[in-house]
Protein backbone atom coordinates (compact mmCIF):
# COMPACT_ATOMS: atom_id res chain seq x y z
CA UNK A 1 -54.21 -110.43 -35.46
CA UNK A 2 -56.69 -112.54 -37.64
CA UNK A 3 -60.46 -111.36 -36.19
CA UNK A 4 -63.19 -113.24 -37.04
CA UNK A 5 -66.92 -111.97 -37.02
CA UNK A 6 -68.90 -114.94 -35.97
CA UNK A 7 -73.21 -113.54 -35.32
CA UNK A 8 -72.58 -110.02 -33.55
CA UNK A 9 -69.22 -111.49 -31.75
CA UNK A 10 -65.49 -110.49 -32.36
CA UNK A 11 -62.90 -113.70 -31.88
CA UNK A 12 -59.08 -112.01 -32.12
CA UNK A 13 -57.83 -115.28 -31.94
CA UNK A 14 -58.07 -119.39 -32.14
CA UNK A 15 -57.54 -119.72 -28.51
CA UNK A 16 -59.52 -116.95 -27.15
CA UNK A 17 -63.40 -116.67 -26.74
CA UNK A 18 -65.21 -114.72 -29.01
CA UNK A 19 -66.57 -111.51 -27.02
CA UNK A 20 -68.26 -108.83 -27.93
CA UNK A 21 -67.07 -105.18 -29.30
CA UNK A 22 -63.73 -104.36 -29.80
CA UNK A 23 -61.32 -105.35 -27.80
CA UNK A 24 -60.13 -101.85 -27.11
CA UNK A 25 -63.64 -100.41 -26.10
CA UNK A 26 -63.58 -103.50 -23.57
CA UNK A 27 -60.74 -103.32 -21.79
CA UNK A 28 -60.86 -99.53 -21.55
CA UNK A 29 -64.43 -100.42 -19.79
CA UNK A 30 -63.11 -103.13 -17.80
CA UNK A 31 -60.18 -100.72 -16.26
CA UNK A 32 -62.67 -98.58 -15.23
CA UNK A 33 -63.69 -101.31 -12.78
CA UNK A 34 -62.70 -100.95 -8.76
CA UNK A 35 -60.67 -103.82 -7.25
CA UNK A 36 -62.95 -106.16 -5.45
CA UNK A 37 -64.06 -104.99 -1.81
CA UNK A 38 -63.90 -101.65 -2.86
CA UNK A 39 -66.39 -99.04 -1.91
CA UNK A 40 -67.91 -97.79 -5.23
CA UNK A 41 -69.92 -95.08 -7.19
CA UNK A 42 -71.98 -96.51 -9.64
CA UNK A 43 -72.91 -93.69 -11.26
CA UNK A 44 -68.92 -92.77 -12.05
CA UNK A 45 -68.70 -96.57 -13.96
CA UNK A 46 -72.06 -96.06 -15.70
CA UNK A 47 -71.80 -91.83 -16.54
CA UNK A 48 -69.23 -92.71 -19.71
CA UNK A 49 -71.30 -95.32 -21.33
CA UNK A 50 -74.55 -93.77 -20.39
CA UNK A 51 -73.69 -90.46 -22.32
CA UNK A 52 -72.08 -92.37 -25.02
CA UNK A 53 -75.29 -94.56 -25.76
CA UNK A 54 -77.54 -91.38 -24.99
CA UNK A 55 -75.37 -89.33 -27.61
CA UNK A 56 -75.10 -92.22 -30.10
CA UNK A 57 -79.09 -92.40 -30.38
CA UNK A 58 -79.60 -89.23 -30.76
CA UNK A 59 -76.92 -87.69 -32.90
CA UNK A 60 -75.79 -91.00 -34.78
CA UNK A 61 -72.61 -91.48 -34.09
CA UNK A 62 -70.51 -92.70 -30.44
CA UNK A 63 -68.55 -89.90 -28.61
CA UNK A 64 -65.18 -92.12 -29.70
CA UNK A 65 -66.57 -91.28 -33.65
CA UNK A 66 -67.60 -87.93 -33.02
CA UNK A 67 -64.09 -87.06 -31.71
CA UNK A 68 -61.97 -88.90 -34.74
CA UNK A 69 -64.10 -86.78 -37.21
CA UNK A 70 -62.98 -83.94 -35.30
CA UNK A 71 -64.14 -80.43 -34.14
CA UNK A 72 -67.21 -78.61 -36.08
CA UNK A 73 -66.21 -75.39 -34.41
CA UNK A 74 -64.16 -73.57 -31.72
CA UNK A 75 -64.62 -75.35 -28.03
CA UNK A 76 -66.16 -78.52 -29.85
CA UNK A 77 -63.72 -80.67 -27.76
CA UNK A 78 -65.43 -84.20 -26.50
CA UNK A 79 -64.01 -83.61 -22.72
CA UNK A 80 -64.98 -79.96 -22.57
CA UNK A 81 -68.54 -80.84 -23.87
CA UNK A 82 -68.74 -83.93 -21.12
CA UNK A 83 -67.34 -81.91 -18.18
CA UNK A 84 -69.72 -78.60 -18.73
CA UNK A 85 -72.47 -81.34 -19.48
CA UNK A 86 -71.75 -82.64 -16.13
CA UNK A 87 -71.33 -79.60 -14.35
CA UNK A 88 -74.50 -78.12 -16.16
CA UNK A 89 -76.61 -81.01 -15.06
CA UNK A 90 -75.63 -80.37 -11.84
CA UNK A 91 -77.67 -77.45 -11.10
CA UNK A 92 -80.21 -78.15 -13.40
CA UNK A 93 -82.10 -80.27 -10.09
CA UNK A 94 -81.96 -77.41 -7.93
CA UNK A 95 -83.49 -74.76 -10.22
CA UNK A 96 -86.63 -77.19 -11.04
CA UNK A 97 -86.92 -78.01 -7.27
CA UNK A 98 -86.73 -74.08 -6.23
CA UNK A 99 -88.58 -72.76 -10.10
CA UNK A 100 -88.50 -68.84 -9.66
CA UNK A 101 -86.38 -68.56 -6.47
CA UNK A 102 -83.46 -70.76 -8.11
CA UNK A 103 -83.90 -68.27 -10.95
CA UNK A 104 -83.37 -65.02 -8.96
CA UNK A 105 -79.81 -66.70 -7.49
CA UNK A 106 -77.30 -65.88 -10.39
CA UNK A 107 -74.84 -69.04 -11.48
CA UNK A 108 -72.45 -67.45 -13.92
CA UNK A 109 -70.94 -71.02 -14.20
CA UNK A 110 -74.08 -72.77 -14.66
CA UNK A 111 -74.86 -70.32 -17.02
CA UNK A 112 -71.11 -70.48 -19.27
CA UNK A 113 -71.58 -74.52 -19.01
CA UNK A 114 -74.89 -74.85 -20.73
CA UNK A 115 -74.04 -72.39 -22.82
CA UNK A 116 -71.45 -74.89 -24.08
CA UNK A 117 -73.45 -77.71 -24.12
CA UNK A 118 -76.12 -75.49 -26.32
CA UNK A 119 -73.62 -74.71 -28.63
CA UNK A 120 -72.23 -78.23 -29.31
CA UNK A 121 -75.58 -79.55 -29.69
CA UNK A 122 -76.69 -76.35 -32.12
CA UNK A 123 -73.13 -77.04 -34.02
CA UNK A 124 -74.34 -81.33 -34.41
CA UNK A 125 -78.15 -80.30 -35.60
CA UNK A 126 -76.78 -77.56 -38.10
CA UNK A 127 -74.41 -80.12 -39.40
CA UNK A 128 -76.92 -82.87 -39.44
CA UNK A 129 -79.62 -80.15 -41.38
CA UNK A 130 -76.76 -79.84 -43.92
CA UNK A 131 -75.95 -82.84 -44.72
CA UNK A 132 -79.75 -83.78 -45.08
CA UNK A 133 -80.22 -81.64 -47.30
CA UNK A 134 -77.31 -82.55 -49.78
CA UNK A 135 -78.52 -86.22 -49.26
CA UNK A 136 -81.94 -85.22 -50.43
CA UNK A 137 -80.81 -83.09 -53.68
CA UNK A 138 -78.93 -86.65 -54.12
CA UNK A 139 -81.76 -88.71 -53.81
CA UNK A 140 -83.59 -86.62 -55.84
CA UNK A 141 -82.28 -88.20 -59.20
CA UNK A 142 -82.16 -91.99 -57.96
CA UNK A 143 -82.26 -94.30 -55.18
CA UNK A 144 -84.67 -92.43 -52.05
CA UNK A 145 -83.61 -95.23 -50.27
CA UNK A 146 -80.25 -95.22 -47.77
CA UNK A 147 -78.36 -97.37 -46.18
CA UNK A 148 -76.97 -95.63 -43.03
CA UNK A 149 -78.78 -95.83 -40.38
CA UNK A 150 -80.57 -92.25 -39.33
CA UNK A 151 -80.69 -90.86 -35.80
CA UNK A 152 -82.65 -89.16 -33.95
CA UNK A 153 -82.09 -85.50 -35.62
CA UNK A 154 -81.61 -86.71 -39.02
CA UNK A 155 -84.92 -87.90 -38.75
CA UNK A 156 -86.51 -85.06 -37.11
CA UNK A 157 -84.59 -82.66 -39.53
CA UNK A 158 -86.35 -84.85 -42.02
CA UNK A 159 -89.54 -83.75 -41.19
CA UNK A 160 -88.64 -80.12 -41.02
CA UNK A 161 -86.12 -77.24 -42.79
CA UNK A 162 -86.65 -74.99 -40.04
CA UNK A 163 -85.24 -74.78 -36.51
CA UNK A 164 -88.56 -73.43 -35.11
C-alpha cells in the first residue's frame, strides 16, 4: 500500500478517494454503525469517540496511544478504566440531584469505580509531572522551545510542582 498525504487527507490508493484518518480508525467507526431502519442509541455510537477526544485534550495522547504505550501501574487497563468510568458516571447524576440524602445511601460500587478512575487519572498527572520536569532540566541548557504539542496537564503541571 503506497499512502499519500495530500492537505490533512490520507489516499491508500490511485483509485480510491482520499479520506480522512486512517483507514483502520474508520472502518472500526463505520462498523459501529446500525443497519439502516434500525432503532438506535446515539449516545452508544458517540460514547467511544467522545471519551477518546475528551481524553486526548486533556492528557495528550488518544485512548488507542495510551494503550500501545502500555500500563503505568496495576489495573491501568484502557477497558477497565472506560467501563468503571461509565459505571461511575452513572451515579454521579443522582448524588448531585439528591446532595446529602444521595450521600447517606452507601454505593460500594460507585465507590470501587471512581476509585479506579481516580487512580488512572492520578497515575497520567504523576507521569505527566515527571516527565515535565526532565523536559525542563533539558531545556535548561538549550532550546526552551518544543515541538510536541502540550495538553491540558502538561500545561497546568507547567505552572505548578505541586499537586495542591
Amino acid at each position: 500500500m503506497n499512502a499519500k498525504i495530500r492537505h490533512g487527507t490520507i489516499q491508500t490508493n490511485d483509485d480510491e478517494p482520499p479520506h480522512w484518518g486512517w483507514p483502520s480508525r474508520a472502518e472500526e467507526s463505520l462498523s459501529r454503525l446500525p443497519a439502516a431502519g434500525e432503532t438506535v442509541d446515539m449516545s452508544l455510537v458517540l460514547d467511544k469517540p467522545f471519551l477518546d477526544m475528551s481524553y486526548q485534550w486533556v492528557f495528550g495522547d488518544c485512548l488507542n496511544v495510551a494503550s500501545e504505550k502500555g500500563p503505568l501501574g496495576p489495573d491501568d487497563d484502557i477497558e477497565t478504566f472506560h467501563a468503571a468510568f461509565h459505571s461511575s458516571r452513572a451515579w454521579t447524576g443522582p448524588r448531585m440531584i439528591f446532595e446529602a440524602i444521595a450521600r447517606l445511601i452507601p454505593n460500594k460500587k460507585w465507590e470501587t469505580t471512581n476509585r479506579i478512575v481516580h487512580d488512572f487519572v492520578e497515575r497520567r498527572i504523576d507521569a505527566a509531572m515527571k516527565e515535565v520536569s526532565e523536559s525542563q532540566s533539558q531545556t535548561r541548557e538549550g532550546n526552551e522551545y518544543s515541538i510536541k504539542p502540550t495538553s491540558l496537564v502538561e500545561s497546568l503541571v507547567k505552572q505548578t510542582s505541586n499537586w495542591y
